[in-house]
C-alpha atoms as a PDB file:
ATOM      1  CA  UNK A   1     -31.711 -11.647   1.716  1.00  0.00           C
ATOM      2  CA  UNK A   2     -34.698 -13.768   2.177  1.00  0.00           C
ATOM      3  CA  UNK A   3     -37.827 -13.635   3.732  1.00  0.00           C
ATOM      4  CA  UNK A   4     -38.869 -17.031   6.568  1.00  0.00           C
ATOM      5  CA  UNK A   5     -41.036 -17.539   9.291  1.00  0.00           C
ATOM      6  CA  UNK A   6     -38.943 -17.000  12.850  1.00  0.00           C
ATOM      7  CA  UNK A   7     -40.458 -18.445  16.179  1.00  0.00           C
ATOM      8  CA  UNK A   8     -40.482 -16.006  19.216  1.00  0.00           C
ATOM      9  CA  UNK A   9     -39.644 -18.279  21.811  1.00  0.00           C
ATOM     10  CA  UNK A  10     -41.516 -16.286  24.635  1.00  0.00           C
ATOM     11  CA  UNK A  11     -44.568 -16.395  23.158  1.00  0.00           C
ATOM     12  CA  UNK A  12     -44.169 -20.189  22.152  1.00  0.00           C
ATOM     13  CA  UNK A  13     -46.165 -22.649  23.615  1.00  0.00           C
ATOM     14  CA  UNK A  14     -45.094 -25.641  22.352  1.00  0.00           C
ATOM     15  CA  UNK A  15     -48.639 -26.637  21.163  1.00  0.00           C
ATOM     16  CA  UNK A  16     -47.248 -28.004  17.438  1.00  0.00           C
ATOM     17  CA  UNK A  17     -49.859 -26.276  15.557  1.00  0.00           C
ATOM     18  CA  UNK A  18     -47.810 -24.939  13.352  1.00  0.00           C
ATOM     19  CA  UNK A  19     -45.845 -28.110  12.336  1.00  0.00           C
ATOM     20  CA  UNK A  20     -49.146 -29.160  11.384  1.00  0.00           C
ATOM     21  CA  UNK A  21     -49.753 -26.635   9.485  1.00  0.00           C
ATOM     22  CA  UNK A  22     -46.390 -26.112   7.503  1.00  0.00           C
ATOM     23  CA  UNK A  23     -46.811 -28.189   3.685  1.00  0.00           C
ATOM     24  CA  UNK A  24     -43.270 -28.679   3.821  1.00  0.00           C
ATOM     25  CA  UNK A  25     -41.336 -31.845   6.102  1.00  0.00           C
ATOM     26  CA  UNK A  26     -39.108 -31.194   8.442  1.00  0.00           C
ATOM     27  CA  UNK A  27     -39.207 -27.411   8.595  1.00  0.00           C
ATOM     28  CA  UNK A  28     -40.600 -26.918  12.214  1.00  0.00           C
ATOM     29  CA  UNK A  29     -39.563 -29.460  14.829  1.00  0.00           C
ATOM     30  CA  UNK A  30     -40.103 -29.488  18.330  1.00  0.00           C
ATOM     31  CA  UNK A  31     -37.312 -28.841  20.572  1.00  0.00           C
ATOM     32  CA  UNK A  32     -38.251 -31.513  23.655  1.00  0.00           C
ATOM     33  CA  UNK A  33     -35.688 -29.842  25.468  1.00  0.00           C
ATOM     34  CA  UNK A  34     -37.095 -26.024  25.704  1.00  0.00           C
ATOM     35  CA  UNK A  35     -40.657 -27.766  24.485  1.00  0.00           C
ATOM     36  CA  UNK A  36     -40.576 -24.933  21.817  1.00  0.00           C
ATOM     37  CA  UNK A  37     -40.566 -25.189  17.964  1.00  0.00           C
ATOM     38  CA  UNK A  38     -37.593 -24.508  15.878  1.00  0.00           C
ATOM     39  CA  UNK A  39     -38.133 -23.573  12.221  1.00  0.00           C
ATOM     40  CA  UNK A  40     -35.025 -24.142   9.419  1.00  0.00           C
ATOM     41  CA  UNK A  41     -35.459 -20.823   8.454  1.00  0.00           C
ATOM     42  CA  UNK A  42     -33.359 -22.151   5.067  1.00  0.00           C
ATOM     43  CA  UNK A  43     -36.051 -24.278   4.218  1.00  0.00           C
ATOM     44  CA  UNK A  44     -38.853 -22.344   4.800  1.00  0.00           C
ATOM     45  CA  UNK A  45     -40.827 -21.520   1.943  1.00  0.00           C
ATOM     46  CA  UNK A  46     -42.496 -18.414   3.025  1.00  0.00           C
ATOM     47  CA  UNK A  47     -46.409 -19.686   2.573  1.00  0.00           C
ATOM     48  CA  UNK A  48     -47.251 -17.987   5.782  1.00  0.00           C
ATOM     49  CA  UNK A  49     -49.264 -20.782   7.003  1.00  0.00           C
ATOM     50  CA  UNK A  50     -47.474 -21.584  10.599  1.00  0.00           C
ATOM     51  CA  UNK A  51     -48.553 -17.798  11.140  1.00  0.00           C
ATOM     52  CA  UNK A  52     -52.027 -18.437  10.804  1.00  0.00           C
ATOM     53  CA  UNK A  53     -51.873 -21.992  12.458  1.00  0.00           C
ATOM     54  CA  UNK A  54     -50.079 -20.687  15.685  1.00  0.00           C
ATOM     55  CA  UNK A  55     -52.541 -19.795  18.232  1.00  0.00           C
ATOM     56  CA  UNK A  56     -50.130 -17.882  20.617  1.00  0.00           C
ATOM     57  CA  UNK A  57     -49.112 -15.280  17.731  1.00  0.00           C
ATOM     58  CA  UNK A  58     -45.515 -16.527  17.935  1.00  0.00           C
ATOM     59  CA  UNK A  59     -44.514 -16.830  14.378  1.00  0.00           C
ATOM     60  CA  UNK A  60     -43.428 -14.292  12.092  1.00  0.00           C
ATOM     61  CA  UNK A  61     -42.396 -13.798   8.612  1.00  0.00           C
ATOM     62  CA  UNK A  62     -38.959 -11.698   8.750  1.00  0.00           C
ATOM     63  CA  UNK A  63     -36.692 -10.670   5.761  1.00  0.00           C
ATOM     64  CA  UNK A  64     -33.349 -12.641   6.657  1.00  0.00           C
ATOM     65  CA  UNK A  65     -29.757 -12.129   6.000  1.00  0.00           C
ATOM     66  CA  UNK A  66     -27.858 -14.869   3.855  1.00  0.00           C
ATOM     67  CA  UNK A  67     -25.047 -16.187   5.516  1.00  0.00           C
END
């Protein structure tokens, strides 16, 4: 188990915010097909800042199951 930041896709609005924010490459891309970010929840490093940076609330840090 692991904790990473998860995207709720309703409240997404696609604004990129948080891939600005995120110190790590590559983690959060944007999905040009929903226009909605997708994080790599394996490469997340937990920092928290996508929360902060996401105006729309839509990020969370969850504890994950490995799989």
């Amino acid at each position: 188990m692991y904790f990473a930041a998860k995207v709720d896709k309703e409240k997404c609005n696609g604004c990129k915010l948080c891939i600005l924010s995120c110190p790590e490459p590559n983690v959060i891309k944007f999905n040009k097909d929903d226009k909605k970010v997708v994080i790599d929840a394996k490469r997340c490093k937990n920092c928290e800042l996508c929360v902060v940076g996401c105006p729309s609330k839509a990020i969370e840090i969850v504890l994950l199951q490995d799989s």
